[in-house]
N, C-alpha and C. Protein backbone atom coordinates (compact mmCIF):
# COMPACT_ATOMS: atom_id res chain seq x y z
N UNK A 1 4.93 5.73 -128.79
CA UNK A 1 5.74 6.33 -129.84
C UNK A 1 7.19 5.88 -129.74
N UNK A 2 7.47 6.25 -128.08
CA UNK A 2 9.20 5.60 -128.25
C UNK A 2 9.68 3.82 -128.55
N UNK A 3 8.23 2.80 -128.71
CA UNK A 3 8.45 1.86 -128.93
C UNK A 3 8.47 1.52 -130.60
N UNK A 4 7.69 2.34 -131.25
CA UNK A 4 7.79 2.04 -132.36
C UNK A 4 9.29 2.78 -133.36
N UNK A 5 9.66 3.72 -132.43
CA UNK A 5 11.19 4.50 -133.08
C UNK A 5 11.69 3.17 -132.39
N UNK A 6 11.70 2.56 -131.42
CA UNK A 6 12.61 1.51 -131.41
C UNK A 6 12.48 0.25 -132.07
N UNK A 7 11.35 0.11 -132.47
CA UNK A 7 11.65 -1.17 -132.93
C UNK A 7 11.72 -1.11 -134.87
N UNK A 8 12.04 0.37 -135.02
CA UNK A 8 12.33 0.77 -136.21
C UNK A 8 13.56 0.53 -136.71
N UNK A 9 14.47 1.00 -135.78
CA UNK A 9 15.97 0.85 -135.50
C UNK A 9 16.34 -0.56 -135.13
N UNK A 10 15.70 -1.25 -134.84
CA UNK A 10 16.43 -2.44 -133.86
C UNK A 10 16.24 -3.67 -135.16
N UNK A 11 18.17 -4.02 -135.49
CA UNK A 11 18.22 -4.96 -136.99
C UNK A 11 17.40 -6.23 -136.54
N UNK A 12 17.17 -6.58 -135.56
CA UNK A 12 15.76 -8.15 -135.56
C UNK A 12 15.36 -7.70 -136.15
N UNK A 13 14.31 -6.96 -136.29
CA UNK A 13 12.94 -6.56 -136.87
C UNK A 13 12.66 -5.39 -138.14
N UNK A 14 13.57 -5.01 -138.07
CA UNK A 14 13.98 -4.22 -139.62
C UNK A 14 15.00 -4.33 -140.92
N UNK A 15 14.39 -4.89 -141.64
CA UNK A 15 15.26 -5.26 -143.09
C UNK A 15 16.72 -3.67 -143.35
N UNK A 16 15.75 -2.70 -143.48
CA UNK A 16 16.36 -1.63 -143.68
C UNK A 16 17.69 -1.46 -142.55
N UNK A 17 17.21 -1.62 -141.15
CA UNK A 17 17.97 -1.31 -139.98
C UNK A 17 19.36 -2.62 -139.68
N UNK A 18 18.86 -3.62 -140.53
CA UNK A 18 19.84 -4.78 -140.53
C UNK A 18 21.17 -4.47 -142.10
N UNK A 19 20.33 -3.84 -143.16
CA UNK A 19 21.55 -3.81 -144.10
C UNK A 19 22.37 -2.61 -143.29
N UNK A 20 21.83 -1.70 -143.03
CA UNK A 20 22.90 -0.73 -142.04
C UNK A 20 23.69 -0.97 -141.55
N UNK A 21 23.76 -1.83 -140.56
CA UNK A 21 24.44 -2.74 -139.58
C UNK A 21 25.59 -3.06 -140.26
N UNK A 22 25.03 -4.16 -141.49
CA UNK A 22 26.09 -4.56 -142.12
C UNK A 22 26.75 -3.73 -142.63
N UNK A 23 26.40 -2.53 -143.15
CA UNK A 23 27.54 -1.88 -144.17
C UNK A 23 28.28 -1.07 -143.51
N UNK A 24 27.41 -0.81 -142.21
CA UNK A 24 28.71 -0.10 -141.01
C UNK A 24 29.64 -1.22 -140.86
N UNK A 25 29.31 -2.38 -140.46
CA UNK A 25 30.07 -3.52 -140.51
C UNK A 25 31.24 -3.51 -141.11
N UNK A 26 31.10 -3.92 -142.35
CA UNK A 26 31.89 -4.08 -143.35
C UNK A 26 32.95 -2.88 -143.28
N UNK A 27 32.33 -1.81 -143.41
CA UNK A 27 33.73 -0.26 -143.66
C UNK A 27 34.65 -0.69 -142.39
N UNK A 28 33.87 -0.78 -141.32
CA UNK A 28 34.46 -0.94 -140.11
C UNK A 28 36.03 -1.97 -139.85
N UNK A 29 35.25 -3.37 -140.73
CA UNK A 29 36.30 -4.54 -140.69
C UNK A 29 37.77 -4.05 -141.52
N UNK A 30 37.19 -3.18 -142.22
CA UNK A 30 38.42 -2.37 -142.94
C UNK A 30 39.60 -2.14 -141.77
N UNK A 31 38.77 -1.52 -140.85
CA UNK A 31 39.94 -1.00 -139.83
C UNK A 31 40.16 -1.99 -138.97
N UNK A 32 39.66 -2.89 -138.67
CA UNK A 32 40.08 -4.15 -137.97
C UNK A 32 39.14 -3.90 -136.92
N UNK A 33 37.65 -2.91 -136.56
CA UNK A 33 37.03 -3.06 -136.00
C UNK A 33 35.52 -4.08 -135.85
N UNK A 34 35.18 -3.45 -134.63
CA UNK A 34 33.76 -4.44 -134.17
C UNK A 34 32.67 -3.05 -134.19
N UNK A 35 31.85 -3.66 -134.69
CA UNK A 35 30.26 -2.70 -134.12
C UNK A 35 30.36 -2.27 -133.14
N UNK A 36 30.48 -3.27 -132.03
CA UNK A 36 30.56 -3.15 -130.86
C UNK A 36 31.29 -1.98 -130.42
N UNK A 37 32.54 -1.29 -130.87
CA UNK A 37 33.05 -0.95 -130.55
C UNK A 37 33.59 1.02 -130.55
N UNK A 38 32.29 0.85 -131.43
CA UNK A 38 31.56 1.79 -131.67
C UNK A 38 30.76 2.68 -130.31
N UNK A 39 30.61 2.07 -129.27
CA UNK A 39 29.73 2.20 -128.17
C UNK A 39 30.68 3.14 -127.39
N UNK A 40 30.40 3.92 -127.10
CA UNK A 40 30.94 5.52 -126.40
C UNK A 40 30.79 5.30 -124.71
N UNK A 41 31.92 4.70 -123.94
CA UNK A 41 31.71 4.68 -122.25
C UNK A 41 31.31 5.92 -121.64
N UNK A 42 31.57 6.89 -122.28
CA UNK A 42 31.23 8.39 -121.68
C UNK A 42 30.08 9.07 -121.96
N UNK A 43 29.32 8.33 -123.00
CA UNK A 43 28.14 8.44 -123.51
C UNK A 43 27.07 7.94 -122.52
N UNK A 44 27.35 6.90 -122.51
CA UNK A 44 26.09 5.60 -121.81
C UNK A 44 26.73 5.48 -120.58
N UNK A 45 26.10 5.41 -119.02
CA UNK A 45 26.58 4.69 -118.32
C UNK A 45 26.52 3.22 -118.02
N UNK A 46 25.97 2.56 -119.21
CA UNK A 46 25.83 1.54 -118.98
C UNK A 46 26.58 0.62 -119.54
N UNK A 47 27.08 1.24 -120.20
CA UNK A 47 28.56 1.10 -121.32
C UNK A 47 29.74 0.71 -120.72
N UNK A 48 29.45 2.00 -119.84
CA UNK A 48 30.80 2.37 -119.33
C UNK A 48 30.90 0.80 -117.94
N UNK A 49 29.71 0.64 -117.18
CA UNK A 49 29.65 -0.54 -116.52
C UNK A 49 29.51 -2.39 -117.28
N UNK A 50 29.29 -2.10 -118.09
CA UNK A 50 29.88 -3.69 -118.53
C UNK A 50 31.47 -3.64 -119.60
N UNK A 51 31.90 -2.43 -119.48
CA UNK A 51 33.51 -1.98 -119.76
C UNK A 51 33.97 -3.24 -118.27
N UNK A 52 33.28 -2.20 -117.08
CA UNK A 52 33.98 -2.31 -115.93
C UNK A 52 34.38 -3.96 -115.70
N UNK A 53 33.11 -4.35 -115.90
CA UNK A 53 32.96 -5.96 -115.82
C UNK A 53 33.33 -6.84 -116.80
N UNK A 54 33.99 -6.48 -117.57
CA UNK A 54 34.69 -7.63 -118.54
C UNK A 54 35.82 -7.87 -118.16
N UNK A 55 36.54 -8.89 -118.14
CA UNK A 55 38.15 -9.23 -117.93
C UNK A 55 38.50 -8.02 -118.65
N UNK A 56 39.96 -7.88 -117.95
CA UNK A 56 41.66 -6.84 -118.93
C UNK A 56 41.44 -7.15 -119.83
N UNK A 57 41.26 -8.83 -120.17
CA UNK A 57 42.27 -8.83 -121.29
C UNK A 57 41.49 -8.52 -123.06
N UNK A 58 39.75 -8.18 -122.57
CA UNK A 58 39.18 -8.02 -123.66
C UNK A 58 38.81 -6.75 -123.62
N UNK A 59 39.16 -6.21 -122.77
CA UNK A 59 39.13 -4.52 -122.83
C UNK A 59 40.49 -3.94 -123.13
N UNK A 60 41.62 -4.51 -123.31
CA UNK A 60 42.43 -4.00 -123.83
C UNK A 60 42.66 -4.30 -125.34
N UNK A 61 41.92 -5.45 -125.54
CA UNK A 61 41.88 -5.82 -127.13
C UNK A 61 40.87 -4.68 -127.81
N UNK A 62 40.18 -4.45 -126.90
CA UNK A 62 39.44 -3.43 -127.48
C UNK A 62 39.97 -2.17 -127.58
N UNK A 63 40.35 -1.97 -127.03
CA UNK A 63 41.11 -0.14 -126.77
C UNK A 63 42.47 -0.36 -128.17
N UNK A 64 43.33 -1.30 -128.29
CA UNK A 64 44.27 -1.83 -128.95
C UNK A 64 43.48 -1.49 -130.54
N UNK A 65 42.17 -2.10 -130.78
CA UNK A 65 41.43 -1.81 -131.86
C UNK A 65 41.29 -0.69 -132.18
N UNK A 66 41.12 0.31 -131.52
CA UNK A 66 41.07 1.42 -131.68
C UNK A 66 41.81 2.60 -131.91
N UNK A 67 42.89 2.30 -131.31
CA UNK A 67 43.83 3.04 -131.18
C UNK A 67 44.73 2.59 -132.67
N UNK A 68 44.58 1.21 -132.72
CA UNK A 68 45.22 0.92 -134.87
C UNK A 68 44.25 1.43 -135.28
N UNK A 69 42.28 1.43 -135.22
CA UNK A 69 42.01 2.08 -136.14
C UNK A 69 42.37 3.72 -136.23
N UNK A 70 42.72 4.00 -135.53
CA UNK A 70 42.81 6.08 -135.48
C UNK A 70 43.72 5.98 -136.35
N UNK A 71 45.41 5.15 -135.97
CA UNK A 71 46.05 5.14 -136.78
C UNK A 71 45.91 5.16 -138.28
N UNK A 72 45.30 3.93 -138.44
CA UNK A 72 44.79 3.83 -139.84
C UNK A 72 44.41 5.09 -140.77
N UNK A 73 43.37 5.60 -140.02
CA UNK A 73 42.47 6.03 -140.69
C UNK A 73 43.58 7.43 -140.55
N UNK A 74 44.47 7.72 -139.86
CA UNK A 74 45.14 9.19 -140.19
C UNK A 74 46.25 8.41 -141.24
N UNK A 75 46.37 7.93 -141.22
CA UNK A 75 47.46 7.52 -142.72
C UNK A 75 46.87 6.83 -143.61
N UNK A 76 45.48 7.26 -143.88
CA UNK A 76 44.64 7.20 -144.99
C UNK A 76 44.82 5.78 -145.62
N UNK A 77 44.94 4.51 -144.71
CA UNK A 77 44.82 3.28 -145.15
C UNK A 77 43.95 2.59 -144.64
N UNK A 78 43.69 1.08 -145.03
CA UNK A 78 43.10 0.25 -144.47
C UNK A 78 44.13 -1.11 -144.14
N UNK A 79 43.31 -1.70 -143.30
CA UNK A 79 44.01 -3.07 -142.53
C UNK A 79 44.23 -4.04 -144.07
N UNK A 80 45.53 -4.37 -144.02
CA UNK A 80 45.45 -5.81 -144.91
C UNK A 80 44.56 -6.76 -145.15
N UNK A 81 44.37 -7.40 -146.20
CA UNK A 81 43.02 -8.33 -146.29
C UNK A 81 43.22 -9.66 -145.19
N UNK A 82 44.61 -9.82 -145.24
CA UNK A 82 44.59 -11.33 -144.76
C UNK A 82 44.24 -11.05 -142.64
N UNK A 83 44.82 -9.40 -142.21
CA UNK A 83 44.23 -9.56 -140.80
C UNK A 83 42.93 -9.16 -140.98
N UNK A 84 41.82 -9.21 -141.84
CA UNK A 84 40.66 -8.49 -141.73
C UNK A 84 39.66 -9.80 -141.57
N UNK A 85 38.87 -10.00 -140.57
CA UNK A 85 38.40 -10.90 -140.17
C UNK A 85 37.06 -10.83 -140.26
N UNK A 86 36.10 -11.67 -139.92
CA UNK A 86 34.71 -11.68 -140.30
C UNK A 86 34.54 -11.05 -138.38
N UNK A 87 34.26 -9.60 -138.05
CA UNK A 87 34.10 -9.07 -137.18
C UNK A 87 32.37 -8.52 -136.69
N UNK A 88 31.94 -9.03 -138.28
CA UNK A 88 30.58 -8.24 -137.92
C UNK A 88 29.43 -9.11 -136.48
N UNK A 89 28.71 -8.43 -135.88
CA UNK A 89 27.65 -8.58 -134.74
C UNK A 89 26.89 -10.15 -135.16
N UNK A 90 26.53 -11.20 -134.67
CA UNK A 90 25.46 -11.98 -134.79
C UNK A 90 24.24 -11.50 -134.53
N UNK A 91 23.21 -11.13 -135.25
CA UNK A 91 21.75 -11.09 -134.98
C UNK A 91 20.73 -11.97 -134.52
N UNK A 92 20.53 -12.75 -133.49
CA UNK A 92 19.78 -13.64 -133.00
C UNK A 92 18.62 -13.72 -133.74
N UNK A 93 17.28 -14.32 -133.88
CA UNK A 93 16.44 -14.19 -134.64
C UNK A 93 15.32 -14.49 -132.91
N UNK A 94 14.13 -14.10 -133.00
CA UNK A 94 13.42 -14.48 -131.84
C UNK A 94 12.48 -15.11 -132.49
């Protein structure tokens, strides 16, 4: 049972579970975020250990993301078009 809720959810293998992705995507790039970044260290410990293991300098780009999007989003704007970058996830295909 818990394989088929997963492979329900998981965008390889679900049309439905892949436009999701994207349209979280997309709102997201608004704020100058990543999917990725979405992932809660206090949630997962497993999160929280490949936090540990990445260089500074891409864990502070990340935290930096976040901290403009809060901004953002409390002064009810979005990021300019020209810093809004193509941020969304690559989906591998198997």
């Amino acid at each position: 049972m818990a394989s088929l809720l997963q492979r329900l959810v998981d965008p390889r293998n679900n049309f439905l579970a892949r436009m999701h992705m994207k349209s979280v995507s997309n709102r997201l790039r608004r704020y100058g975020l990543r999917y990725d970044d979405l992932y809660d260290p206090l949630y997962d410990l497993d999160i929280k250990e490949s936090l540990n293991r990445l260089p500074r300098e891409i864990v502070d780009a990340r935290n930096q993301r976040l901290k403009r999007a809060m901004d953002l989003s409390m002064k009810h704007e979005y990021l300019p078009a020209d810093l809004q970058v193509c941020m969304s996830p690559t989906i591998t295909e198997n």
